[in-house]
PDB file of N, CA and C in Angstrom:
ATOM      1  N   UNK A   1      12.518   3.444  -8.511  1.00  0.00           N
ATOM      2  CA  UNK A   1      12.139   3.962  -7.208  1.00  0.00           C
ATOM      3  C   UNK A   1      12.402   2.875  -6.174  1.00  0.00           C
ATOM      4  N   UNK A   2      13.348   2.931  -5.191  1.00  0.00           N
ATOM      5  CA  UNK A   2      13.306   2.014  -4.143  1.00  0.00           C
ATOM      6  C   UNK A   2      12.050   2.573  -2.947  1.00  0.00           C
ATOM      7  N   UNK A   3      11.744   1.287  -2.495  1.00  0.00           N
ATOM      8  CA  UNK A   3      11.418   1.612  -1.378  1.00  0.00           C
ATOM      9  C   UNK A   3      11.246   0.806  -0.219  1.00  0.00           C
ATOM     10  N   UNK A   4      11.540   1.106   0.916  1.00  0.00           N
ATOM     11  CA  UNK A   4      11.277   0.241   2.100  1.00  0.00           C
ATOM     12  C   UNK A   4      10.924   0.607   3.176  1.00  0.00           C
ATOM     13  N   UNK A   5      11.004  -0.210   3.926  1.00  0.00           N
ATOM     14  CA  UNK A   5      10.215  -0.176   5.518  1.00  0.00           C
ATOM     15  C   UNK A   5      11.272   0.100   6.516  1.00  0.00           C
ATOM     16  N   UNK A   6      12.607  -0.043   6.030  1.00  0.00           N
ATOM     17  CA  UNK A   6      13.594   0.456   6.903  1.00  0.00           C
ATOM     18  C   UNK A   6      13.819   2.144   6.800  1.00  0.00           C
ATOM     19  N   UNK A   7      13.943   2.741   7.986  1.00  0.00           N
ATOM     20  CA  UNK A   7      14.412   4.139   7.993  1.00  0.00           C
ATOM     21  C   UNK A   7      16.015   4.745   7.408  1.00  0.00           C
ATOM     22  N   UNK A   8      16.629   3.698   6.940  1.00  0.00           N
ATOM     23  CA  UNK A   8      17.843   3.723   5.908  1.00  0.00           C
ATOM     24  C   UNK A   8      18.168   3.435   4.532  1.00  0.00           C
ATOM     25  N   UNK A   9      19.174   3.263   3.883  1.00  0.00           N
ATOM     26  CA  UNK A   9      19.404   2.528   2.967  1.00  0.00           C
ATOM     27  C   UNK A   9      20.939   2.608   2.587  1.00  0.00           C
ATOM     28  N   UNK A  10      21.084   0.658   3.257  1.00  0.00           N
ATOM     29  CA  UNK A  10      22.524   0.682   3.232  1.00  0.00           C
ATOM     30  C   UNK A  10      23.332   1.205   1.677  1.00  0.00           C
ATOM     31  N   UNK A  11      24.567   1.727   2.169  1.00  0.00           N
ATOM     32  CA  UNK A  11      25.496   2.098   0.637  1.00  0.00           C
ATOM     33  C   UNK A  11      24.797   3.523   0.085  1.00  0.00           C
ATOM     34  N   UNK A  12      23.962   4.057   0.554  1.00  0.00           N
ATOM     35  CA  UNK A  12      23.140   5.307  -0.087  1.00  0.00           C
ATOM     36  C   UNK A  12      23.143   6.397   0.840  1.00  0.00           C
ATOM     37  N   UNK A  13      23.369   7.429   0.675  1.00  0.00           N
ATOM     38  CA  UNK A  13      22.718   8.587   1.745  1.00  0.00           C
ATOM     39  C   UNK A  13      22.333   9.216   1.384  1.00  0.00           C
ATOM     40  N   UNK A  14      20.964  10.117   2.054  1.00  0.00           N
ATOM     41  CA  UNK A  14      19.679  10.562   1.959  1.00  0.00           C
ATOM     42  C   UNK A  14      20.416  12.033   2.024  1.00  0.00           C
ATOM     43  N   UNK A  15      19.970  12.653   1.051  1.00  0.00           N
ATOM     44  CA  UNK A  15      20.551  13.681   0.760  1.00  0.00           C
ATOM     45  C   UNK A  15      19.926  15.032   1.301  1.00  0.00           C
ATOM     46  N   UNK A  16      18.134  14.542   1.216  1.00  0.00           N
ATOM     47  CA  UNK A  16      16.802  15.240   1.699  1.00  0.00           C
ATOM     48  C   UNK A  16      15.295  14.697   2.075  1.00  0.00           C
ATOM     49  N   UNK A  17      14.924  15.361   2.701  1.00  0.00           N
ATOM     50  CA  UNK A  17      13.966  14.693   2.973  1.00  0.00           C
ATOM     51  C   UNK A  17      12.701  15.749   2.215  1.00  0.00           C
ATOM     52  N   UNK A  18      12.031  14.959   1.406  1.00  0.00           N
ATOM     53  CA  UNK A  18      10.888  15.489   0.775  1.00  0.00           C
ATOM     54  C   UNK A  18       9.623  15.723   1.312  1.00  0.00           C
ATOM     55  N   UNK A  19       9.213  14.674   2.462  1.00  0.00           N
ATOM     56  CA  UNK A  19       8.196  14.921   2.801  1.00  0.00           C
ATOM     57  C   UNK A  19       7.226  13.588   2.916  1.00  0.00           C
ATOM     58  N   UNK A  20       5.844  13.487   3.562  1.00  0.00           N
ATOM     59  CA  UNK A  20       5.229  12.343   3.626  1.00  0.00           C
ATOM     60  C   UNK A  20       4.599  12.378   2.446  1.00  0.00           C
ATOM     61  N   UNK A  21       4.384  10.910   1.900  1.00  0.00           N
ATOM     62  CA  UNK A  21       3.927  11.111   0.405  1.00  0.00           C
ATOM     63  C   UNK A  21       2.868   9.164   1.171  1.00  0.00           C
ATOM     64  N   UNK A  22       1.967   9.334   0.082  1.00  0.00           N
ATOM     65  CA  UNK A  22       0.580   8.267   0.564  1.00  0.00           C
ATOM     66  C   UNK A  22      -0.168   8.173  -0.748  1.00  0.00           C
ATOM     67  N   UNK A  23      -0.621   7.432  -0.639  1.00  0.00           N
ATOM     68  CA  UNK A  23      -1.739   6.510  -1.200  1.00  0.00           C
ATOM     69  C   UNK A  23      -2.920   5.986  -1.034  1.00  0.00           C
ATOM     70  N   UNK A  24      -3.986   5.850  -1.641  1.00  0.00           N
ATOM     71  CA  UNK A  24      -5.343   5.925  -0.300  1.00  0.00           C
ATOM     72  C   UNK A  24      -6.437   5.235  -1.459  1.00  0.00           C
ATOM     73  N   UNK A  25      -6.790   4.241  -1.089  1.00  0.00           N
ATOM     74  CA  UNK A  25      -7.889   3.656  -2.141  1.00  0.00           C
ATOM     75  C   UNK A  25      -9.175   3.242  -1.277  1.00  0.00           C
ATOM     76  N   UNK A  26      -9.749   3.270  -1.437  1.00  0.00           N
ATOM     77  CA  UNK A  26     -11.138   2.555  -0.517  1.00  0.00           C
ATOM     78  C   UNK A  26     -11.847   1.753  -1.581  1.00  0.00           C
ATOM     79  N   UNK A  27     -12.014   0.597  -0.969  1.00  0.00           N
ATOM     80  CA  UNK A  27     -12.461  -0.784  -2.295  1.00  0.00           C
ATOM     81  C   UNK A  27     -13.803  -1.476  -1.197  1.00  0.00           C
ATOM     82  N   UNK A  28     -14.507  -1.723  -1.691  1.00  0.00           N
ATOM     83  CA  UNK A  28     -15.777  -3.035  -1.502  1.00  0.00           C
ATOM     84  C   UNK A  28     -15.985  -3.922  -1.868  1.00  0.00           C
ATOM     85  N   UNK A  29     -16.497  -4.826  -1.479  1.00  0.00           N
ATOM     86  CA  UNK A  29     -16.894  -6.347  -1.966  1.00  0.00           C
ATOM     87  C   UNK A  29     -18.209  -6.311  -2.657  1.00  0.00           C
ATOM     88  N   UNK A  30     -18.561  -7.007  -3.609  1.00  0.00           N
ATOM     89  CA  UNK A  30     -19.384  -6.751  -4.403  1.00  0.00           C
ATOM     90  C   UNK A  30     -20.259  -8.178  -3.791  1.00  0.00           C
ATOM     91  N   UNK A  31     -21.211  -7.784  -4.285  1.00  0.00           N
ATOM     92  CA  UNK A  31     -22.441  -8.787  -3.783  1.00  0.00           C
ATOM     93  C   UNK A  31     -22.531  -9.927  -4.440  1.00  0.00           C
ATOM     94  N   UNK A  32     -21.696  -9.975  -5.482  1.00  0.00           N
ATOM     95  CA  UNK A  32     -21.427 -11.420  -6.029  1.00  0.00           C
ATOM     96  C   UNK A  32     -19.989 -11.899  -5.391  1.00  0.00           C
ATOM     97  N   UNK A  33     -19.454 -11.198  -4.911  1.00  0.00           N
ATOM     98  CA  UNK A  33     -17.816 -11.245  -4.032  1.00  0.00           C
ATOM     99  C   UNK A  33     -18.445 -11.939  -2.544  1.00  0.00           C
ATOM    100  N   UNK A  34     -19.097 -11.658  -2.292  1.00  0.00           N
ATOM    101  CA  UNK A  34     -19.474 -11.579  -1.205  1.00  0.00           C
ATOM    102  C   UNK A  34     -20.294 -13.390  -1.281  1.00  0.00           C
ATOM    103  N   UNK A  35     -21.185 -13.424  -2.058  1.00  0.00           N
ATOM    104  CA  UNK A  35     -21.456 -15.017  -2.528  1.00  0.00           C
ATOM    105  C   UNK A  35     -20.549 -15.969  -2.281  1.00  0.00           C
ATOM    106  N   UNK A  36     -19.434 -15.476  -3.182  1.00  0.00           N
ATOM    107  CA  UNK A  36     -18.684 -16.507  -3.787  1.00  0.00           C
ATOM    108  C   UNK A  36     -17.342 -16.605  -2.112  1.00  0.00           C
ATOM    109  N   UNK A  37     -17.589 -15.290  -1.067  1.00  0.00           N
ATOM    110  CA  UNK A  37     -16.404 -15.696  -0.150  1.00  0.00           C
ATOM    111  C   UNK A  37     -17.321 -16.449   0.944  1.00  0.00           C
ATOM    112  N   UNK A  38     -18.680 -16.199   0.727  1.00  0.00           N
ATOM    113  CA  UNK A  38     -19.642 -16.986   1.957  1.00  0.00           C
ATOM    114  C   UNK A  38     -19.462 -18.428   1.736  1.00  0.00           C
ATOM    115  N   UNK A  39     -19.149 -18.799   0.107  1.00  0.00           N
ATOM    116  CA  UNK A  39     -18.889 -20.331  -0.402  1.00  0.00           C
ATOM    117  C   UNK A  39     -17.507 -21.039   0.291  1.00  0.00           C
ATOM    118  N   UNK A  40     -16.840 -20.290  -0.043  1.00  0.00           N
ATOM    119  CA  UNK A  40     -15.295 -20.278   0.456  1.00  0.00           C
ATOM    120  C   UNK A  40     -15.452 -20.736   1.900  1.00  0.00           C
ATOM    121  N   UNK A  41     -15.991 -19.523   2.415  1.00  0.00           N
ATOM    122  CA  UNK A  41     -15.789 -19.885   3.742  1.00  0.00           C
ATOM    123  C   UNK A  41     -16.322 -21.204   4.267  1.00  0.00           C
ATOM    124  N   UNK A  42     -17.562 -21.830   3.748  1.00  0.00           N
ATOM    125  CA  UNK A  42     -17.782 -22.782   4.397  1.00  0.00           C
ATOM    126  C   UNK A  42     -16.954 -24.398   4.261  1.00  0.00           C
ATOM    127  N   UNK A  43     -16.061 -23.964   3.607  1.00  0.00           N
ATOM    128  CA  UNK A  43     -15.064 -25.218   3.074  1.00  0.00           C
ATOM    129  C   UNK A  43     -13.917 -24.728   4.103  1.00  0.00           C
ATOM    130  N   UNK A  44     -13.518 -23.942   4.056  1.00  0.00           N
ATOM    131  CA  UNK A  44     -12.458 -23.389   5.482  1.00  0.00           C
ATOM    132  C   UNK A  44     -11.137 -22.844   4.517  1.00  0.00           C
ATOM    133  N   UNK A  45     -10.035 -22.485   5.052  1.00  0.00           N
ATOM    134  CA  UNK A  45      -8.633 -22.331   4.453  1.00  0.00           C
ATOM    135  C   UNK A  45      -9.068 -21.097   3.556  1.00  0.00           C
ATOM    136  N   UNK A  46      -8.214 -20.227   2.954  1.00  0.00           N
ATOM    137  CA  UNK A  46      -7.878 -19.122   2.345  1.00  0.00           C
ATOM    138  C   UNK A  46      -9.163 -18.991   1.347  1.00  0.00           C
ATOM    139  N   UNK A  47      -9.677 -17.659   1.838  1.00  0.00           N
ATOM    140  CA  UNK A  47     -10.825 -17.487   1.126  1.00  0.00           C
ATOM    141  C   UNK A  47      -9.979 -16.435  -0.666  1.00  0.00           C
ATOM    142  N   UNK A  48      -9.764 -16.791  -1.407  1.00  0.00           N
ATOM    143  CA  UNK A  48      -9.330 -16.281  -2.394  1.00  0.00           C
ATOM    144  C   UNK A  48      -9.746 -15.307  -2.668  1.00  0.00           C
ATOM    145  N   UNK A  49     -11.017 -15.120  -3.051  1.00  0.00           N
ATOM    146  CA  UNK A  49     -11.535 -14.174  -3.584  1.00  0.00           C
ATOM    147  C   UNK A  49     -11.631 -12.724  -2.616  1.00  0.00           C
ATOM    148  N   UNK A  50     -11.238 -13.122  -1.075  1.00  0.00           N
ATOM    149  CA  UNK A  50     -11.016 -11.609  -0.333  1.00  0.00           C
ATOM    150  C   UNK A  50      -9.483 -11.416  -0.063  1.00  0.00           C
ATOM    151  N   UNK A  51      -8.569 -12.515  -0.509  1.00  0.00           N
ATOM    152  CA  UNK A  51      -7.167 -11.995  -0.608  1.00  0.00           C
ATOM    153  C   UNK A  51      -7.311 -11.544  -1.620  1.00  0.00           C
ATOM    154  N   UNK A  52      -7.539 -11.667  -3.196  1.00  0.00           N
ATOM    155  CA  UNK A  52      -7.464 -10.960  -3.959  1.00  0.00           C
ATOM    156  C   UNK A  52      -7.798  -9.541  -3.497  1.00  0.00           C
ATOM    157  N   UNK A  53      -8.731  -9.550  -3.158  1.00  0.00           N
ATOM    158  CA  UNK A  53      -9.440  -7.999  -3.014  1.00  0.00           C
ATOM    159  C   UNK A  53      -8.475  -7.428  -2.312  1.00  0.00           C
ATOM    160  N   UNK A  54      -7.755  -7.825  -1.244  1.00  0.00           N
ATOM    161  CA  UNK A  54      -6.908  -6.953   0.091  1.00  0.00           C
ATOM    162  C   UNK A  54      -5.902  -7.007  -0.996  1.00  0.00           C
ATOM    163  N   UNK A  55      -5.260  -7.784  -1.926  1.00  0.00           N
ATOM    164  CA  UNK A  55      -4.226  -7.713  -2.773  1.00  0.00           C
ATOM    165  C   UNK A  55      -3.920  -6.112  -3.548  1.00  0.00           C
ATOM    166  N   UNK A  56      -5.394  -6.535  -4.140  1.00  0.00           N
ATOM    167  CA  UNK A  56      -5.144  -5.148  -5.275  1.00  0.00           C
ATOM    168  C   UNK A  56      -5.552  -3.774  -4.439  1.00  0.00           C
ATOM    169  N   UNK A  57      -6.207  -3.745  -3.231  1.00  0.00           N
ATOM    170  CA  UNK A  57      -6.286  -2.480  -2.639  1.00  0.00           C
ATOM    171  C   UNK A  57      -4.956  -1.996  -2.380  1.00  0.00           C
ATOM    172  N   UNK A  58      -4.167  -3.000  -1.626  1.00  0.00           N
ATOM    173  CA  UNK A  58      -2.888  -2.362  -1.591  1.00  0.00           C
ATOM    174  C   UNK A  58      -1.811  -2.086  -2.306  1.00  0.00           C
ATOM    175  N   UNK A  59      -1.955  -3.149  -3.502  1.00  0.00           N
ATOM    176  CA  UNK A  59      -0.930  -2.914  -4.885  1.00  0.00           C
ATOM    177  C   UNK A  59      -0.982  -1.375  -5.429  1.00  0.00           C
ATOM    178  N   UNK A  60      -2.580  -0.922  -5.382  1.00  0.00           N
ATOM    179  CA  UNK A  60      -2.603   0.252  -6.133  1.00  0.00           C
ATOM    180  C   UNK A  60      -2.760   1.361  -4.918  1.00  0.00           C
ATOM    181  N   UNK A  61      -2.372   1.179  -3.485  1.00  0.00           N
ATOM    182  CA  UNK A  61      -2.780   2.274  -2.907  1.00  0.00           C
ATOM    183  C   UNK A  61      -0.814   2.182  -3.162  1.00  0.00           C
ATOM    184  N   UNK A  62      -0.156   1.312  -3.024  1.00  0.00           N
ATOM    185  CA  UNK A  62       1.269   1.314  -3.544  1.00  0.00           C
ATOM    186  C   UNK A  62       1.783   2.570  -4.391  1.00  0.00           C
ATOM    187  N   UNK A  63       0.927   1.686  -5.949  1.00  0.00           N
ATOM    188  CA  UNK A  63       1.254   2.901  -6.629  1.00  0.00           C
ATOM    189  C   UNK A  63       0.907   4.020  -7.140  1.00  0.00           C
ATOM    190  N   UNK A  64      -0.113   4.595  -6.196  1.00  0.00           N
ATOM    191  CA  UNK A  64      -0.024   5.912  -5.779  1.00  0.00           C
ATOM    192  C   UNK A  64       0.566   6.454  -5.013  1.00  0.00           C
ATOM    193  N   UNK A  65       1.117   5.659  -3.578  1.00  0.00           N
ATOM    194  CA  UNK A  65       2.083   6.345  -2.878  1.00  0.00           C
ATOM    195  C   UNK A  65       3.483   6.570  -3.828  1.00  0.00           C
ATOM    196  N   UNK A  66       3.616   5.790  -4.715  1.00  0.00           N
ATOM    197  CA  UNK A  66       5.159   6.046  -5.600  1.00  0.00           C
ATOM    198  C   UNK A  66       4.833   6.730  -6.651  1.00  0.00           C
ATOM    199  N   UNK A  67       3.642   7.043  -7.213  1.00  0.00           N
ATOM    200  CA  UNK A  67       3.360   8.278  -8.013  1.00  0.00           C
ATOM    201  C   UNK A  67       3.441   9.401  -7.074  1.00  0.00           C
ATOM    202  N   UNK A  68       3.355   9.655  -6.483  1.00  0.00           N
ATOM    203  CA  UNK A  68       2.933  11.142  -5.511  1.00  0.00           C
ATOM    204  C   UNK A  68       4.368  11.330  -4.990  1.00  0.00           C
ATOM    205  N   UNK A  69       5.647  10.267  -4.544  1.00  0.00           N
ATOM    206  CA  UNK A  69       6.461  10.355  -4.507  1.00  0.00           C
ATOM    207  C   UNK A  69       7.795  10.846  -5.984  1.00  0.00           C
ATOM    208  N   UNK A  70       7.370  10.464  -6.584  1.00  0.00           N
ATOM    209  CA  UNK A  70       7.934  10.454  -7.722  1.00  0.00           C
ATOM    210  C   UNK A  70       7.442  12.148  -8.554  1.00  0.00           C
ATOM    211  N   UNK A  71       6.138  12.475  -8.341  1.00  0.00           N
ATOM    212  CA  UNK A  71       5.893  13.971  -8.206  1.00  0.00           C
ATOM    213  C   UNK A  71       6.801  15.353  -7.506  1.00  0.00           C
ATOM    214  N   UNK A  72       6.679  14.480  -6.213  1.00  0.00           N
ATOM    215  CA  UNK A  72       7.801  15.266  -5.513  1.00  0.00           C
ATOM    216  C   UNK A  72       9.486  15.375  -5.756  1.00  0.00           C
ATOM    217  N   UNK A  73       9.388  14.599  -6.654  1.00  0.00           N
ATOM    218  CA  UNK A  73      10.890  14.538  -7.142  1.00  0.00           C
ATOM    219  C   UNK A  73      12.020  13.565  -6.292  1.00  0.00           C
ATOM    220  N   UNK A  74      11.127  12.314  -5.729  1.00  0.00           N
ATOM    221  CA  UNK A  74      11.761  11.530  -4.849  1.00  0.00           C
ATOM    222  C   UNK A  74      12.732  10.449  -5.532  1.00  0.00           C
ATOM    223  N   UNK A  75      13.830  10.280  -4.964  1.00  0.00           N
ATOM    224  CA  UNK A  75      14.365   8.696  -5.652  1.00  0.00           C
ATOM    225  C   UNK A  75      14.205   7.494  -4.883  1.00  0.00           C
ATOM    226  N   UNK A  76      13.570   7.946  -3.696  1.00  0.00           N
ATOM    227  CA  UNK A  76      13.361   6.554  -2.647  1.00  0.00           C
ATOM    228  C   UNK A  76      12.249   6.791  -1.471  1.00  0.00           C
ATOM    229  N   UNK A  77      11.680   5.962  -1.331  1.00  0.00           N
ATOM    230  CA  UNK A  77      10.513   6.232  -0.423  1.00  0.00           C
ATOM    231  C   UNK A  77      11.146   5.523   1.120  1.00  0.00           C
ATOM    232  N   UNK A  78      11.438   5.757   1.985  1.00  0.00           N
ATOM    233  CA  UNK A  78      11.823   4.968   3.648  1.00  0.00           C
ATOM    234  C   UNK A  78      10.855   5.279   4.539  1.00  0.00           C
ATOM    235  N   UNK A  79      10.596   4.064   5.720  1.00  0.00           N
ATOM    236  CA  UNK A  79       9.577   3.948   6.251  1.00  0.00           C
ATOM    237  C   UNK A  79       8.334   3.651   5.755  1.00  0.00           C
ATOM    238  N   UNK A  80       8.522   2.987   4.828  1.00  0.00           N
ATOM    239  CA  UNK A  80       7.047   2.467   4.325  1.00  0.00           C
ATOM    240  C   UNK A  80       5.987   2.037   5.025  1.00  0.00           C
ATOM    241  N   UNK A  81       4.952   2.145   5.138  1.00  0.00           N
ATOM    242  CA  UNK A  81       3.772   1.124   6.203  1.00  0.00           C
ATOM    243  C   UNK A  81       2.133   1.212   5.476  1.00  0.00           C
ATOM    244  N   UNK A  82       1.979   0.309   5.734  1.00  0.00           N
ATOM    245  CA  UNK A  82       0.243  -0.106   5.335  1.00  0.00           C
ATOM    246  C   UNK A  82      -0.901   0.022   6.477  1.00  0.00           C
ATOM    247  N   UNK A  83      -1.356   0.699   6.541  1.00  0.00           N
ATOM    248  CA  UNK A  83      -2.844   0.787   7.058  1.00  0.00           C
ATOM    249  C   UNK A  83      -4.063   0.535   6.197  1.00  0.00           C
ATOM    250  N   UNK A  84      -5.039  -0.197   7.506  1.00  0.00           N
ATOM    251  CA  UNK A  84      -6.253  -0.185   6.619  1.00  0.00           C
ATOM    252  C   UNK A  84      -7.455  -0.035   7.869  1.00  0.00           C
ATOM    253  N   UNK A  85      -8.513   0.477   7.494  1.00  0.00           N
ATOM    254  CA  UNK A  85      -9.571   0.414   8.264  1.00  0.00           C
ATOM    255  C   UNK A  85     -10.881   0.369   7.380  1.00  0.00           C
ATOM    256  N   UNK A  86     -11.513  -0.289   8.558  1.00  0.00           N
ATOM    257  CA  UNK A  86     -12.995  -0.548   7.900  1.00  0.00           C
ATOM    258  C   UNK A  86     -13.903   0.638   8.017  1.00  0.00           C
ATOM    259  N   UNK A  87     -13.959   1.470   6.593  1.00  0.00           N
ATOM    260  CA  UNK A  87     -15.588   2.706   6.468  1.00  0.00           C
ATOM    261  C   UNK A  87     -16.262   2.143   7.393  1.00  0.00           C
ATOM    262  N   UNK A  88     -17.042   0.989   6.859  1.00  0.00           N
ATOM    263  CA  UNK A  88     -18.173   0.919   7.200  1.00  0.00           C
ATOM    264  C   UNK A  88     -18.447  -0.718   6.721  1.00  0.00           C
ATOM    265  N   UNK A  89     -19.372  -1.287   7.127  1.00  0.00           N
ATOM    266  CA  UNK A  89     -19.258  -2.799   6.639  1.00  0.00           C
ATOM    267  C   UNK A  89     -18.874  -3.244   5.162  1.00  0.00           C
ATOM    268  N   UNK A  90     -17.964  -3.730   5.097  1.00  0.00           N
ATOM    269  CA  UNK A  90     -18.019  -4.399   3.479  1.00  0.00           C
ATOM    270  C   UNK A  90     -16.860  -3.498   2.585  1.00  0.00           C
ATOM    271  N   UNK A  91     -16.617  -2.208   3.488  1.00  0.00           N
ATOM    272  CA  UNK A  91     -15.965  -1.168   3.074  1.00  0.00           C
ATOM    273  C   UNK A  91     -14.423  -0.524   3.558  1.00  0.00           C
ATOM    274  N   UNK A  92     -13.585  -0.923   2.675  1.00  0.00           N
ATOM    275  CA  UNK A  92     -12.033  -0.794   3.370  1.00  0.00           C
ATOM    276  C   UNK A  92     -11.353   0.095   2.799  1.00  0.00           C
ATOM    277  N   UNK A  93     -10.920   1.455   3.831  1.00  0.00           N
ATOM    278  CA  UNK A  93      -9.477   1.552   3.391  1.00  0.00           C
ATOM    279  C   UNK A  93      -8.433   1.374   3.180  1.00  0.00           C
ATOM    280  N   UNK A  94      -7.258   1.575   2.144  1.00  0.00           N
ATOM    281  CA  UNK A  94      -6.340   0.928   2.296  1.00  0.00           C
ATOM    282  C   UNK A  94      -4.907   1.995   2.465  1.00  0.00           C
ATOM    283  N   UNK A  95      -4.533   2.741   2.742  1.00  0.00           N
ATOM    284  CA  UNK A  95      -3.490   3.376   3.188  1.00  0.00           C
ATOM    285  C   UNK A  95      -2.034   3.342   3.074  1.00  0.00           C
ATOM    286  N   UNK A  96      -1.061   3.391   2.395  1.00  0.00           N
ATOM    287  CA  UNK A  96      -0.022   3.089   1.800  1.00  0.00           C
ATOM    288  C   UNK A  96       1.043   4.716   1.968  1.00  0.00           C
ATOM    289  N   UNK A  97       2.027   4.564   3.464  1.00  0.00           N
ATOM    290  CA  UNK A  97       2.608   5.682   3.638  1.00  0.00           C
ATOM    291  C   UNK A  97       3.918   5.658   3.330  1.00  0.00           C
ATOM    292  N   UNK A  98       4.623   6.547   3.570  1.00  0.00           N
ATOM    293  CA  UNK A  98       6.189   6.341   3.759  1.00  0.00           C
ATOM    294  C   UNK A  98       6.537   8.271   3.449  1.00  0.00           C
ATOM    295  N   UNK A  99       8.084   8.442   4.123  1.00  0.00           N
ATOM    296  CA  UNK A  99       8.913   9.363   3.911  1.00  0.00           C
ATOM    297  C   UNK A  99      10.019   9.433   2.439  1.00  0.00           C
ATOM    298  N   UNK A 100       9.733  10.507   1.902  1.00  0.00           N
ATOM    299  CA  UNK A 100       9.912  10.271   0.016  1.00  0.00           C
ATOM    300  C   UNK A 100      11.507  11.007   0.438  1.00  0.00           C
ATOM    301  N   UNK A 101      12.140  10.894  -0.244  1.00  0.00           N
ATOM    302  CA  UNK A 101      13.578  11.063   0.057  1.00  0.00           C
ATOM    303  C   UNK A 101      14.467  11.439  -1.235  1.00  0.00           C
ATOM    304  N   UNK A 102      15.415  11.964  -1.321  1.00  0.00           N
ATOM    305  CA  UNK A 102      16.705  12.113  -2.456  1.00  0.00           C
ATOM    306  C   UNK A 102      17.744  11.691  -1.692  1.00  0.00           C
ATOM    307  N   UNK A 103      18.624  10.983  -2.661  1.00  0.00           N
ATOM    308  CA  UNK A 103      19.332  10.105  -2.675  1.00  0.00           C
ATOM    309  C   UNK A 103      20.348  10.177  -3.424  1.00  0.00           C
ATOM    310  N   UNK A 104      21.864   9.602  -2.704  1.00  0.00           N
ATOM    311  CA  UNK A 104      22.847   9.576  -3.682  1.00  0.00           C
ATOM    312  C   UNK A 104      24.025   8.242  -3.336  1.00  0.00           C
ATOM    313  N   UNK A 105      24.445   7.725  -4.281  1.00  0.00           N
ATOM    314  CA  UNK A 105      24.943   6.307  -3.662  1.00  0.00           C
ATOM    315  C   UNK A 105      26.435   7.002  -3.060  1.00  0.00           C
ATOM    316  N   UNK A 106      26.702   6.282  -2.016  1.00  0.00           N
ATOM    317  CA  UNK A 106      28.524   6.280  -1.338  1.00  0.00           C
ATOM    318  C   UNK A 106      29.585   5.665  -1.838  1.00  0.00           C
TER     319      UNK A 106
END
């Protein structure tokens, strides 16, 4: 499955367009997460333990957007983009879009 953030793909043409296809996880920090980034923080520089967290929200809101694409019978996802917003304190969505496509090389 390719996919990208460009609305093309050089050497390939888009044969169809399938449709918007997404991904959607909502993740929290756990109260021992939350300890261990209050520690972090007071030393300064990259709190690890909340990149991890933003890591895997979006890895797997990923691959659900390329499962749901791949449902639709896609060979390439274009226009990819990430959103996220905060539920509610402590509480994030993570949002993983793009246009699912068929494809054939030139």
């Amino acid at each position: 499955m390719i996919v990208t953030t460009t609305n093309d793909l050089p050497g390939v043409q888009i044969t169809a367009t399938l449709g918007l296809v997404r991904g959607i996880t909502v993740r929290s920090r756990s109260a021992l997460g939350n300890i261990g980034g209050a520690i972090q923080s007071f030393f300064g520089g990259n709190i690890s333990i909340y990149t991890n967290l933003a890591e895997t929200a979006r890895q797997e809101a990923y691959d659900l957007m390329v499962r749901h694409a791949q449902e639709l019978g896609a060979d390439a996802v274009v226009a990819m983009r990430y959103d996220a917003n905060e539920i509610m304190d402590g509480i994030t969505e993570v949002l993983a879009y793009g246009t699912a496509v068929k494809t054939r090389a030139l």
